[in-house]
Protein backbone atom coordinates (compact mmCIF):
# COMPACT_ATOMS: atom_id res chain seq x y z
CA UNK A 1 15.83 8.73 -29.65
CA UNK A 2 15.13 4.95 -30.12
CA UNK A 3 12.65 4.31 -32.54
CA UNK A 4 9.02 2.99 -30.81
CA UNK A 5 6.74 0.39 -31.67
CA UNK A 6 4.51 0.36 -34.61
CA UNK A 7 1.23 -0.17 -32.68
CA UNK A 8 1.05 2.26 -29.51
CA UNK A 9 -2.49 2.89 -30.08
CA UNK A 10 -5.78 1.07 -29.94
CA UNK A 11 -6.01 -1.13 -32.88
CA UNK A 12 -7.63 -4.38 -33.34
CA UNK A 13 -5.17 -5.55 -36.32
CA UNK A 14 -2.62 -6.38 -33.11
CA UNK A 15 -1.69 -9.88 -33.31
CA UNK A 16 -1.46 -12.29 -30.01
CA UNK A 17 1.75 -11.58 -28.96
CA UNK A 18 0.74 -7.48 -29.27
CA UNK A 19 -2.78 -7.73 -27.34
CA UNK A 20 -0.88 -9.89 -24.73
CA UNK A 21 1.72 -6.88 -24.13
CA UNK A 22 -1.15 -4.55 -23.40
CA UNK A 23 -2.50 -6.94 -20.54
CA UNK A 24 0.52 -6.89 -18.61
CA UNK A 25 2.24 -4.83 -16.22
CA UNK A 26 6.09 -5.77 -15.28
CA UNK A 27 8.56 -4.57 -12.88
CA UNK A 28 11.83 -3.80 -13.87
CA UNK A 29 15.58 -3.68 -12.54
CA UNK A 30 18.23 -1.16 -11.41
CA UNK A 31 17.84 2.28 -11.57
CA UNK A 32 18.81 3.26 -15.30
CA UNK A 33 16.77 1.23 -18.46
CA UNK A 34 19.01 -1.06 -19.65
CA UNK A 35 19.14 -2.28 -23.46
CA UNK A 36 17.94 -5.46 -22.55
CA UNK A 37 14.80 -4.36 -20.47
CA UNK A 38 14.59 -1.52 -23.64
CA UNK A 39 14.57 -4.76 -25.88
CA UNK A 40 12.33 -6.55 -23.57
CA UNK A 41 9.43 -4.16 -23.26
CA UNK A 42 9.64 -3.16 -27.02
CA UNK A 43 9.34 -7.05 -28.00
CA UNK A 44 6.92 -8.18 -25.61
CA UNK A 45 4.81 -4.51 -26.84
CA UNK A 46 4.29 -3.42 -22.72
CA UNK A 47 2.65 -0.75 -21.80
CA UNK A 48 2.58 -0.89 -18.12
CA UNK A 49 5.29 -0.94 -15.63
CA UNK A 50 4.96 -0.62 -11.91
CA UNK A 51 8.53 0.89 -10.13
CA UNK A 52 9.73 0.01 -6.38
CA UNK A 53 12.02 1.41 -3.90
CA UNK A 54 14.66 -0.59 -5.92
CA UNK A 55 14.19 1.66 -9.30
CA UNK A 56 14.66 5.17 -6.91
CA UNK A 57 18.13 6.46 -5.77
CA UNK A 58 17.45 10.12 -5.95
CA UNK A 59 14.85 12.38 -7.74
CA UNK A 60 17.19 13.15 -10.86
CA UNK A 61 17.85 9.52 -11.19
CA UNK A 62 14.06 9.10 -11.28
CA UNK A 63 12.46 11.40 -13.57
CA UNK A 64 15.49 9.68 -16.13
CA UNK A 65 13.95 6.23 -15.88
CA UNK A 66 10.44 7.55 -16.04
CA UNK A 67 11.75 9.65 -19.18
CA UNK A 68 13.05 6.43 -20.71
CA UNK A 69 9.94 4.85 -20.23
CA UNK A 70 7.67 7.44 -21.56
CA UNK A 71 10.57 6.83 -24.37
CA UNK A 72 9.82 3.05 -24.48
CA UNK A 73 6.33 2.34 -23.70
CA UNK A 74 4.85 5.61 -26.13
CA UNK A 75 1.67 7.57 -25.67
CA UNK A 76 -0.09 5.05 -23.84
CA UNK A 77 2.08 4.54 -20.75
CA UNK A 78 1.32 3.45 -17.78
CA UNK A 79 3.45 4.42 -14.71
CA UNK A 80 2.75 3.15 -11.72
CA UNK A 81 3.75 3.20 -8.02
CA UNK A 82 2.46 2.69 -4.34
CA UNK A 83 2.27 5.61 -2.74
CA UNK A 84 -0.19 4.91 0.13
CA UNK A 85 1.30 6.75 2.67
CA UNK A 86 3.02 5.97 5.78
CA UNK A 87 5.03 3.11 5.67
CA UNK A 88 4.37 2.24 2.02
CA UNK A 89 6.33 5.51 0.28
CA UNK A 90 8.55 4.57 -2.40
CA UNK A 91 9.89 7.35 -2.94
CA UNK A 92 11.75 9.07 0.71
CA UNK A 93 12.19 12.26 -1.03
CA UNK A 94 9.26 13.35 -1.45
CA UNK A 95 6.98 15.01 1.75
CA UNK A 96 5.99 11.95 3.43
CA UNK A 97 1.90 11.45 3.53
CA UNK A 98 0.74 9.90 7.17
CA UNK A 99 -0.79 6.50 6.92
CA UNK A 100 -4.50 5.91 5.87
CA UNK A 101 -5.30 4.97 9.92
CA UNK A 102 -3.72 8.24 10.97
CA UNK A 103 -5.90 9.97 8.85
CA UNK A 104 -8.87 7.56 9.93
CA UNK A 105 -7.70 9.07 13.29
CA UNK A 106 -8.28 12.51 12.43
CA UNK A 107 -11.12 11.48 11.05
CA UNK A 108 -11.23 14.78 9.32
CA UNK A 109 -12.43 14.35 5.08
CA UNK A 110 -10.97 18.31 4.16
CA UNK A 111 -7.54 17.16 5.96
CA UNK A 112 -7.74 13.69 3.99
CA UNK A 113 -8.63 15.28 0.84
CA UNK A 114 -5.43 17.56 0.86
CA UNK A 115 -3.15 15.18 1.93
CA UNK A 116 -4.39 12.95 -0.75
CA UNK A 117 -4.32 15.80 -3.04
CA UNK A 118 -0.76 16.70 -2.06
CA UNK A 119 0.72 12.95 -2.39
CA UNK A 120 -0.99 13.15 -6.16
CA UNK A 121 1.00 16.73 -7.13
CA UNK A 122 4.32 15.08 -5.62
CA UNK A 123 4.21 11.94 -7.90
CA UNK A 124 2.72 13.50 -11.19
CA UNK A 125 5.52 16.18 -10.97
CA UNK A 126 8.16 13.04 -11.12
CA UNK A 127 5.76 11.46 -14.41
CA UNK A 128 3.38 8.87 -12.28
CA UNK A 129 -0.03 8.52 -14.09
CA UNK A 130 -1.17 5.68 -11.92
CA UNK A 131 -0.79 5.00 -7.89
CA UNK A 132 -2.27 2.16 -6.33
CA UNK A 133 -4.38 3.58 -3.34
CA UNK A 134 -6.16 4.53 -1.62
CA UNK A 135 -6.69 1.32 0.38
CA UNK A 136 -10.22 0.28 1.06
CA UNK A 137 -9.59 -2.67 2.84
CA UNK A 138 -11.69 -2.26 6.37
CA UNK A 139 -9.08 -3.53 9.32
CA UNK A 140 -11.91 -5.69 11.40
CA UNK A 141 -8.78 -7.82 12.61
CA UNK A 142 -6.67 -6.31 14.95
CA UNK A 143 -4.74 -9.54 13.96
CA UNK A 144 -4.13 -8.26 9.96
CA UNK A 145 -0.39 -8.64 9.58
CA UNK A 146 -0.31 -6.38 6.18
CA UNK A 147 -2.93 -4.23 6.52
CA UNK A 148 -3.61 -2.77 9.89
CA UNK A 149 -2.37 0.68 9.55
CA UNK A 150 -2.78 0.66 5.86
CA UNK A 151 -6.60 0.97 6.49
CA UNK A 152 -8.54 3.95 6.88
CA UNK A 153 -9.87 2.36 9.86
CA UNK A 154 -12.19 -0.21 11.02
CA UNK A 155 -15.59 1.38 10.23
CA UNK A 156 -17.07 0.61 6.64
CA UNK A 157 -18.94 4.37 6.26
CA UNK A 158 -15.54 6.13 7.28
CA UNK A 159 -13.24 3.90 5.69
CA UNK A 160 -15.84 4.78 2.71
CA UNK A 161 -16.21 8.82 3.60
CA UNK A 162 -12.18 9.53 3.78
CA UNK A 163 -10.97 7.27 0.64
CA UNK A 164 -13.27 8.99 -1.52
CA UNK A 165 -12.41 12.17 0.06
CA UNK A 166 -8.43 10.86 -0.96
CA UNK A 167 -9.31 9.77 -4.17
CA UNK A 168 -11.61 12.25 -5.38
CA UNK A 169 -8.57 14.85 -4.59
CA UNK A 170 -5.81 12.91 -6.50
CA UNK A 171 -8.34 12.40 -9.60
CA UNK A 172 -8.63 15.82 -9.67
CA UNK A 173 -4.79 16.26 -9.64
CA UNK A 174 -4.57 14.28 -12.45
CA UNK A 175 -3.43 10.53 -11.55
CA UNK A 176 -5.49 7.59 -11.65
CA UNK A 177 -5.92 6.07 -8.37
CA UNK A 178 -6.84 2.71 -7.98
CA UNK A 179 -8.98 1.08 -5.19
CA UNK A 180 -7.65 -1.95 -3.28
CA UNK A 181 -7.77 -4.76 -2.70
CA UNK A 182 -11.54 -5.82 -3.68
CA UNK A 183 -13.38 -7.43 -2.43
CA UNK A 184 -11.55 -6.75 1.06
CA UNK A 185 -8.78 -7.70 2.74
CA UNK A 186 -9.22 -6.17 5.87
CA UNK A 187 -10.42 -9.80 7.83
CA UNK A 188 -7.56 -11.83 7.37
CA UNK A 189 -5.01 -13.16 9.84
CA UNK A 190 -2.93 -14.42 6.68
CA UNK A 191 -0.61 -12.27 4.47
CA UNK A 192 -1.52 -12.83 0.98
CA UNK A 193 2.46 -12.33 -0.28
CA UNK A 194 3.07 -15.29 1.62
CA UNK A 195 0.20 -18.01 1.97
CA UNK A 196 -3.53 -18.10 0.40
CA UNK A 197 -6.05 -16.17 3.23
CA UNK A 198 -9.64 -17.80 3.22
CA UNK A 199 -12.50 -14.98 4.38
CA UNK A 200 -15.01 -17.71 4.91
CA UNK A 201 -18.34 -14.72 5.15
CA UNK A 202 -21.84 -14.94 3.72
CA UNK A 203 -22.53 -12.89 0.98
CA UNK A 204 -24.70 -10.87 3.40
CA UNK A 205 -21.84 -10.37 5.80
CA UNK A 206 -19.69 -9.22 3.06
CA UNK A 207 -22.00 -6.66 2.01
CA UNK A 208 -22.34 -4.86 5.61
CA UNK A 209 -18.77 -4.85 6.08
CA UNK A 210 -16.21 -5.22 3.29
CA UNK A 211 -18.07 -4.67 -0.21
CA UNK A 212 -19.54 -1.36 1.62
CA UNK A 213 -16.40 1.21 0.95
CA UNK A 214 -15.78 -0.47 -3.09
CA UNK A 215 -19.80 -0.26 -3.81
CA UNK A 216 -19.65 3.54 -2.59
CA UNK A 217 -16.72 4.57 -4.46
CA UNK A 218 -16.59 2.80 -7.27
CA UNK A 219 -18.72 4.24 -9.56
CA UNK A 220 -16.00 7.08 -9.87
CA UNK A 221 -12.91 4.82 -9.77
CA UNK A 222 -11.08 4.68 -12.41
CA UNK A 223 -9.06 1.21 -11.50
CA UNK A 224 -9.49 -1.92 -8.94
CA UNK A 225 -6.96 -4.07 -7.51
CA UNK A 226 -8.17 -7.47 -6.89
CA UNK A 227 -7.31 -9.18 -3.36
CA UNK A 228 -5.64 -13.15 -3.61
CA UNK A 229 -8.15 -13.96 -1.10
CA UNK A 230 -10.81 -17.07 -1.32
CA UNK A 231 -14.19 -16.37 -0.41
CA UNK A 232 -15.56 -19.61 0.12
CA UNK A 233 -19.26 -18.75 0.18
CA UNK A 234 -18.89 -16.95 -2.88
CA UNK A 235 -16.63 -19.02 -5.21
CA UNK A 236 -15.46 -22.47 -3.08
CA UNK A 237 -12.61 -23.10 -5.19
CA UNK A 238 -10.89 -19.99 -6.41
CA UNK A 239 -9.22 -16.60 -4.65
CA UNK A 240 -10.89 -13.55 -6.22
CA UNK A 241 -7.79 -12.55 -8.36
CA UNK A 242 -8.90 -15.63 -10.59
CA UNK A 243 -13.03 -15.93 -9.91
CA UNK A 244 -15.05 -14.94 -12.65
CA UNK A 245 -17.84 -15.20 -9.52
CA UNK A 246 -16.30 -12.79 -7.91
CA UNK A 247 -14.89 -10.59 -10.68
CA UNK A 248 -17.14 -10.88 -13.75
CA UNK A 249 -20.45 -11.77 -11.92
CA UNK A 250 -20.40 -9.55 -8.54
CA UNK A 251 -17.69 -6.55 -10.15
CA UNK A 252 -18.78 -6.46 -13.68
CA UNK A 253 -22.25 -7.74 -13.82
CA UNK A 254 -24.17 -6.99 -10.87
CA UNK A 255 -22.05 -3.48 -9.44
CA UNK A 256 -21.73 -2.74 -13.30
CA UNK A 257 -18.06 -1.58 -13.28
CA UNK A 258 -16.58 -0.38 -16.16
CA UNK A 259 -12.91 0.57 -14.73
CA UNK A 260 -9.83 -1.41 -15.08
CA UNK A 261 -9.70 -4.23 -12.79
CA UNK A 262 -6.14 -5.16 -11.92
CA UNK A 263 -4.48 -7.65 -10.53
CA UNK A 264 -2.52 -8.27 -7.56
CA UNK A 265 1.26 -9.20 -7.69
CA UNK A 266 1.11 -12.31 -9.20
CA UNK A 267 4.22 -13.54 -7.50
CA UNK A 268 3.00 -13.59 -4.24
CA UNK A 269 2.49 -17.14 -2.95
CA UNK A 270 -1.40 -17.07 -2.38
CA UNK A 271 -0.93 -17.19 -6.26
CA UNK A 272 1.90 -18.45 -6.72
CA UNK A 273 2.18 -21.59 -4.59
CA UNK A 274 -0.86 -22.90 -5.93
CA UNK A 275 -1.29 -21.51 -10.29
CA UNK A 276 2.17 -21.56 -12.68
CA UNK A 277 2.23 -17.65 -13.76
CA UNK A 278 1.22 -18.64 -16.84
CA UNK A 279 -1.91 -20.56 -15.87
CA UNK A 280 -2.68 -18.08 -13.29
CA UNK A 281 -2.77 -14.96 -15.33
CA UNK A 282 -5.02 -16.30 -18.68
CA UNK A 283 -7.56 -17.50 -15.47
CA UNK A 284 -7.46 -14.04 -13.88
CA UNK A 285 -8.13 -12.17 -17.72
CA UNK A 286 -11.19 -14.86 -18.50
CA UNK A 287 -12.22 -14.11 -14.77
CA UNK A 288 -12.51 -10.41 -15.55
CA UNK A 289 -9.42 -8.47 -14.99
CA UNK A 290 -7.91 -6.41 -17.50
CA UNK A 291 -4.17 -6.45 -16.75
CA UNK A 292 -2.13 -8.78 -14.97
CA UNK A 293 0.37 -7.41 -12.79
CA UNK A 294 3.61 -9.88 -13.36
CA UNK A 295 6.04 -8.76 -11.19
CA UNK A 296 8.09 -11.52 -10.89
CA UNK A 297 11.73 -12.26 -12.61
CA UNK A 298 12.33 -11.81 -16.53
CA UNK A 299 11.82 -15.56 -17.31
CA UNK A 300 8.38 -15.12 -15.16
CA UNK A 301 7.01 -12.27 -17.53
CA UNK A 302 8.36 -13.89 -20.32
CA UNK A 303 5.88 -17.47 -19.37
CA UNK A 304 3.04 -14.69 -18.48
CA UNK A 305 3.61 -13.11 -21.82
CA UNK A 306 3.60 -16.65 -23.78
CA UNK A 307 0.66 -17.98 -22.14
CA UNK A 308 -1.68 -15.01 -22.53
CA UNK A 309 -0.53 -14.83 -26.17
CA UNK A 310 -1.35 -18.96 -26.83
CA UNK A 311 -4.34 -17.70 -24.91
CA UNK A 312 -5.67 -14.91 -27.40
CA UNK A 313 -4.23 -17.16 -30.54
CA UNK A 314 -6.26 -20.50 -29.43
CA UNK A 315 -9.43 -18.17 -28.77
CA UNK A 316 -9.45 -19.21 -24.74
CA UNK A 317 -9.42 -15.59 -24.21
CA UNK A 318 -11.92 -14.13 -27.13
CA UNK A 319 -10.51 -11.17 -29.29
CA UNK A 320 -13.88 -9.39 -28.04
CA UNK A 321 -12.80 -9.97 -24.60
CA UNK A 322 -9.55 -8.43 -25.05
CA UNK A 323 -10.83 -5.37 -27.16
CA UNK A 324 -13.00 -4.46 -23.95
CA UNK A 325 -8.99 -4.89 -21.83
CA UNK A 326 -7.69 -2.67 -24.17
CA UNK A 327 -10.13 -0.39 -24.31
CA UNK A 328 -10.08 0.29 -20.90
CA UNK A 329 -6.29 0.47 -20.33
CA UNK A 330 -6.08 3.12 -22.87
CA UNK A 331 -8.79 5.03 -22.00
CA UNK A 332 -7.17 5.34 -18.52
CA UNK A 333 -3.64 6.52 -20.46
CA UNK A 334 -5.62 8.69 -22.15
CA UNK A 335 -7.24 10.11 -19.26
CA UNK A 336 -4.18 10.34 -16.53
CA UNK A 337 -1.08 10.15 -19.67
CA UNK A 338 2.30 10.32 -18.12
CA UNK A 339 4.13 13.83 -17.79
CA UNK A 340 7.08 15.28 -15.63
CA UNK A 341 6.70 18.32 -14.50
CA UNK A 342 8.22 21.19 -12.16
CA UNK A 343 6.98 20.51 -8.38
CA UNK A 344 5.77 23.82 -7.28
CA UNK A 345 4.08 23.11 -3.26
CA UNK A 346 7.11 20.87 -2.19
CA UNK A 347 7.08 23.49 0.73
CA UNK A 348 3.13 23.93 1.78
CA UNK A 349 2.94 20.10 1.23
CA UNK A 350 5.84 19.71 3.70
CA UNK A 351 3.90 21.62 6.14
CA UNK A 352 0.50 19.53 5.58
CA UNK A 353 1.80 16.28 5.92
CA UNK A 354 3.60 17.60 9.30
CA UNK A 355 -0.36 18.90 10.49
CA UNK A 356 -1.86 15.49 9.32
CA UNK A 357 0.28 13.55 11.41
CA UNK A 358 0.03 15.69 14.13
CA UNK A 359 -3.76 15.45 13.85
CA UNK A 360 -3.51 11.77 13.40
CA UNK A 361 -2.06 11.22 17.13
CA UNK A 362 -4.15 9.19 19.11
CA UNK A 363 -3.50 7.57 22.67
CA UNK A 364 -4.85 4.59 24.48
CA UNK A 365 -5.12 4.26 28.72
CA UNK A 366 -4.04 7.08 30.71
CA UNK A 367 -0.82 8.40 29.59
CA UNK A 368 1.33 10.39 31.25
CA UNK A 369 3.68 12.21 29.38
CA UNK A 370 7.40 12.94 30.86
CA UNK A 371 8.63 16.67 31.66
CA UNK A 372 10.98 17.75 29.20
CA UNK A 373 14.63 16.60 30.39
CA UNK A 374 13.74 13.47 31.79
CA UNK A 375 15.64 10.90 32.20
CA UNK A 376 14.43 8.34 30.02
CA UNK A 377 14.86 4.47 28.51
CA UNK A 378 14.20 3.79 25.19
CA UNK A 379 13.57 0.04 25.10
CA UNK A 380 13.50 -0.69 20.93
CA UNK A 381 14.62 -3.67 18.66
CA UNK A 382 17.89 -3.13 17.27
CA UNK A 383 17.39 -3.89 14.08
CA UNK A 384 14.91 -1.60 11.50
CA UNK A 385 12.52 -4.00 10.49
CA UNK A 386 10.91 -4.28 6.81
CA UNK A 387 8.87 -6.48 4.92
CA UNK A 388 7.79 -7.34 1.13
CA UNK A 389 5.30 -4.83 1.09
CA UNK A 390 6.85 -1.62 3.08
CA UNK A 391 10.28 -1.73 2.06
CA UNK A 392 11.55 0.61 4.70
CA UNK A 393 11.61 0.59 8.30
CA UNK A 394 13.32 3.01 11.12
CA UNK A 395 16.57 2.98 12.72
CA UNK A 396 17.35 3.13 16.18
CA UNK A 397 19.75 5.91 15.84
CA UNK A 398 17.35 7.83 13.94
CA UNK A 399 14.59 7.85 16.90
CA UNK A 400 17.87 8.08 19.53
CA UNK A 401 18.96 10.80 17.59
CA UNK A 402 15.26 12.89 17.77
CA UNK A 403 14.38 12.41 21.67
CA UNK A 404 18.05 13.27 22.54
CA UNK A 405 16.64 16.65 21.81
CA UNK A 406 14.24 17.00 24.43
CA UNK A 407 15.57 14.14 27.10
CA UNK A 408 18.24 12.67 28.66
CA UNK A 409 18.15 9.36 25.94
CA UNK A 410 19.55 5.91 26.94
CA UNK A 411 18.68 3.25 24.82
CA UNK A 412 18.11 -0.53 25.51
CA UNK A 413 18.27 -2.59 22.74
CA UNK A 414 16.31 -6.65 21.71
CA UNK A 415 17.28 -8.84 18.84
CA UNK A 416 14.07 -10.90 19.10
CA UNK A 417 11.54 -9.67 21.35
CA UNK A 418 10.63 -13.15 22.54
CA UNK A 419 14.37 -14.08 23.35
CA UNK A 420 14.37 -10.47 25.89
CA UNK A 421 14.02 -10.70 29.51
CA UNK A 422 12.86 -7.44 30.67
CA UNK A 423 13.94 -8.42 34.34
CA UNK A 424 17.43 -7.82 33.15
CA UNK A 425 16.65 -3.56 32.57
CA UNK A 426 18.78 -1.38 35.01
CA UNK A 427 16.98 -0.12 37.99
CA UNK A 428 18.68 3.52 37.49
CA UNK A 429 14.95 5.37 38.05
CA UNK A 430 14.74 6.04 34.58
CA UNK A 431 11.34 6.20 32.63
CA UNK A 432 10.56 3.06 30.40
CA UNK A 433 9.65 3.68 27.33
CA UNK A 434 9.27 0.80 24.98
CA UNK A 435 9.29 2.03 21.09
CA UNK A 436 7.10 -0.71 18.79
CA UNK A 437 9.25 0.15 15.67
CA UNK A 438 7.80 -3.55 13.70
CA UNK A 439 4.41 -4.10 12.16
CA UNK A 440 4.30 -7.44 13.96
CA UNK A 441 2.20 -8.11 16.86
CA UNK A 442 4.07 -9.42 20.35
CA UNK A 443 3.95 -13.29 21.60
CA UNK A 444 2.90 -14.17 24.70
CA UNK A 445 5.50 -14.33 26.63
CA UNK A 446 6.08 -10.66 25.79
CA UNK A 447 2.92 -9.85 26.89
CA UNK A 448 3.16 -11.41 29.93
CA UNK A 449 6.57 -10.31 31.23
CA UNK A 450 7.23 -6.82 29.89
CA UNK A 451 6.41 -3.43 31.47
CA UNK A 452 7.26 -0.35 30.18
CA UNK A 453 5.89 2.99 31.75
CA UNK A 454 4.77 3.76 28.45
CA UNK A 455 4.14 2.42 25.21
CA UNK A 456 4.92 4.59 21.85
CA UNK A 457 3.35 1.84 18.85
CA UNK A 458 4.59 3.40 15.70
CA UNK A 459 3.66 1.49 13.09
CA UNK A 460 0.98 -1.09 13.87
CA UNK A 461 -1.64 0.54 16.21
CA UNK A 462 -2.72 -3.38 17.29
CA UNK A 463 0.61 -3.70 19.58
CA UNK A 464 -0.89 -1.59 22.02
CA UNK A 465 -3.09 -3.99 23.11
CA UNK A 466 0.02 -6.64 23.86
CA UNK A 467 1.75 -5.02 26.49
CA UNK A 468 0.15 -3.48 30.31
CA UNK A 469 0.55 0.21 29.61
CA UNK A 470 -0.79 3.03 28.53
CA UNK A 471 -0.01 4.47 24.97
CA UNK A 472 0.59 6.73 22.25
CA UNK A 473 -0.03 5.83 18.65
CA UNK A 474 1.73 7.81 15.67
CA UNK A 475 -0.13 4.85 12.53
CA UNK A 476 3.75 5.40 11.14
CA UNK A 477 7.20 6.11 11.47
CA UNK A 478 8.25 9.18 9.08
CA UNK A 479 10.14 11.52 9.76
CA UNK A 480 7.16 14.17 10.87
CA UNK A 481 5.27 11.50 12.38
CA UNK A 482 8.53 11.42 15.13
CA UNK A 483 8.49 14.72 15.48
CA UNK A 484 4.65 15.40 16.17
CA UNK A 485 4.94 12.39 18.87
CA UNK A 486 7.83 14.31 20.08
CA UNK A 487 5.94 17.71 20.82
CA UNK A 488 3.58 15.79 22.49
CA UNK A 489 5.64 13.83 24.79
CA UNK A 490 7.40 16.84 25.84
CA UNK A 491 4.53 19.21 26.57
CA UNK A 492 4.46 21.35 23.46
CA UNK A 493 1.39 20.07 21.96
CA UNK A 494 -1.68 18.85 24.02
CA UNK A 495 -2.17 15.04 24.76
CA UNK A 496 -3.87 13.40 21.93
CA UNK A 497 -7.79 11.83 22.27
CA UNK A 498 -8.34 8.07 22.76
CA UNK A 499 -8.57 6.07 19.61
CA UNK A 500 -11.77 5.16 18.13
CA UNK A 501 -10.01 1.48 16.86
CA UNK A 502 -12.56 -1.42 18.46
CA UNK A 503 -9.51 -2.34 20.26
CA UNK A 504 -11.28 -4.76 22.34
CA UNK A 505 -12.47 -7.23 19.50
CA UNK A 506 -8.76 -8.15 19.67
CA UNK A 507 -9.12 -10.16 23.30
């Protein structure tokens, strides 16, 4: 065993450098815990580390690295992932939760409590104490290119009704869940990972549509991810990540919240294009947040670490301040603490998640589903698609693989979808049926020009409004998602209802 820090525990004797550790969540590298991220953590006294797709090879792998950092960060770990569901699952092992907007679909609060329940079991089993969701973001842009399907939907009161149902469920599991991304980030045609979105609404406006779902679940949340989003009518000159406005005044003083309040990635380039780490996370602690999520390379958590510390030592950042950080982040170890255990429902939560996503089905225009046998065209991009936040995407011989069960498969595949004519398709009478396998919405000429005979959209529902045809909507691509869209194409499961989505604000 390697020897652990003096200090794990609450004490107000910590110098700078100690209370700066506590405020700070990292990422780390590779799947094992090297001596040098050992060394790292120890020195810089972290508590808090947040693990990606990158950290996971295989279950036995993981529980080892969580083990190590149990080791490493003591009593007061905190272990966090995203495990949202749908296409945000780090890990692929474990029985794959359908999206938020698949259960918005449902729009059932028992199913979304259980599946919300059963994505809690699955993580705490591997040593999780903290997962960031459920999203609370409500998608009222059809043009959102990192929410969309993320969202429970596009209605405040159910977008409030099913994340508490979620959350309420994993609390009682025993992980801390952690609302996001306050105050909203559901209006935004701007990707905060990679430029600075403006939500330019009155505070009025705000509170109809995206303070509604935080206000109604907060008071039993136990953590709050802020959004890198400016607000101009509320703060002109900061994003909410750094606006004691926004954080201190609205969050802490008028809602009076007493959770953790989190940051966003700092990395991303809303914040980072515009604030030095450094700078960026001593504003975001004196706007109100109590940890800083620094996600970004060694030598960035090293300048995070420095400037908080300076921060606390020069008295920018009070020492009362920082007790009330503290206190919070432990009290939430305290309350969720880290521990691997034996996962006993693999099996019934296998069979949920497959019900959920077949609930979750929805369809849009009149669709008319092949007879079993068919001959059919899958039209797809060639290429499985990713991004920043998903870190996964589907392969074409994967969805080749699954309808060559039921029909007579050929597949046509695009690089770019703008540089494909669809005038160059065989005329050999078989069925058309383009497979949206990217979150990103289609360009004009694509909506002009292409024609399918049907339309399966399988991540973002917001694609079936791009292209002349009717559709089927799965809010996701795992594995059971592709299998409940199969039953239905082929008969075995009844046509799904129209979705609910105000599809026509996106004209």
């Amino acid at each position: 065993m390697h020897a652990k820090p003096a200090k794990t525990m609450f004490d107000k004797s910590m110098n700078a450098g100690e209370r700066a550790g506590q405020c700070m969540m990292v990422r780390i590298f590779g799947h094992t815990l090297s001596d040098e991220t050992r060394a790292f953590l120890t020195a810089h006294h972290i508590r808090a580390v947040c693990l990606f797709r990158q950290n996971m090879r295989d279950e036995a792998q993981l529980r080892r690295l969580i083990a190590d950092l149990q080791d490493v960060l003591g009593p007061a770990a905190l272990i966090a992932i995203d495990q949202e569901g749908g296409a945000v699952m780090r890990t692929t092992w474990l029985p794959e939760a359908p999206s938020a907007m698949c259960l918005g679909a449902a729009n059932d609060s028992a199913l979304c409590s259980d599946v919300g329940a059963a994505v809690t079991r699955g993580i705490k089993a591997l040593g999780f104490n903290w997962n960031f969701a459920p999203v609370l973001d409500v998608n009222s842009n059809p043009h959102n290119p990192v929410i969309a399907e993320r969202a429970f939907g596009d209605d405040p009161k159910q977008v409030a009704m099913l994340a508490s149902a979620w959350m309420q469920a994993s609390l009682q599991e025993g992980v801390a869940t952690c609302l996001k991304h306050f105050p909203g980030h559901g209006d935004t045609r701007v990707d905060s990972h990679r430029a600075l979105p403006v939500v330019n609404k009155s505070l009025q406006e705000l509170e109809q549509q995206e303070f509604f779902p935080f206000q109604q679940c907060a008071p039993h949340a136990p953590a709050m991810m802020t959004a890198h989003i400016v607000y101009p009518q509320l703060d002109p000159d900061l994003p909410a990540t750094l606006s004691r406005t926004i954080l201190q005044g609205i969050l802490r003083d008028a809602w009076g919240y007493d959770g953790v309040v989190i940051t966003d990635s700092m990395e991303m380039q809303a914040i980072a294009d515009h604030f030095g780490a450094g700078e960026a996370a001593v504003m975001a602690l004196q706007a109100g947040a109590d940890m800083v999520m620094a996600l970004g390379s060694v030598k960035e958590q090293e300048t995070t670490w420095q400037a908080i510390s300076e921060a606390i030592n020069s008295g920018v950042i009070s020492t009362a301040s920082n007790d009330q950080n503290v206190r919070r982040l432990r009290q939430l170890a305290k309350n969720f603490p880290s521990a691997q255990s034996e996962y006993l429902t693999r099996e019934q939560d296998e069979t949920l998640m497959a019900r959920a996503w077949q609930q979750g089905l929805a369809s849009f225009g009149q669709v008319k589903c092949p007879p079993k046998g068919s001959k059919i065209r899958l039209v797809i991009r060639k290429h499985a698609q990713s991004d920043g936040v998903t870190e996964r995407g589907v392969s074409v011989q994967e969805i080749q693989d699954l309808f060559a069960t039921k029909f007579d498969v050929q597949v046509t595949t695009f690089e770019q979808a703008e540089d494909f004519d669809w005038a160059t398709m065989p005329d050999d009478g078989r069925l058309s049926i383009l497979i949206s396998s990217q979150r990103a919405r289609y360009p004009q000429q694509v909506r002009n020009t292409w024609k399918p005979a049907l339309h399966v959209a399988l991540w973002s529902p917001y694609q079936v409004l791009d292209i002349d045809a009717p559709a089927l909507m799965t809010f996701g691509f795992a594995r059971p998602a592709l299998q409940a869209l199969l039953a239905c194409l082929c008969g075995e499961v009844a046509l799904p209802p129209q979705t609910q989505l105000k599809l026509k604000l996106a004209n």
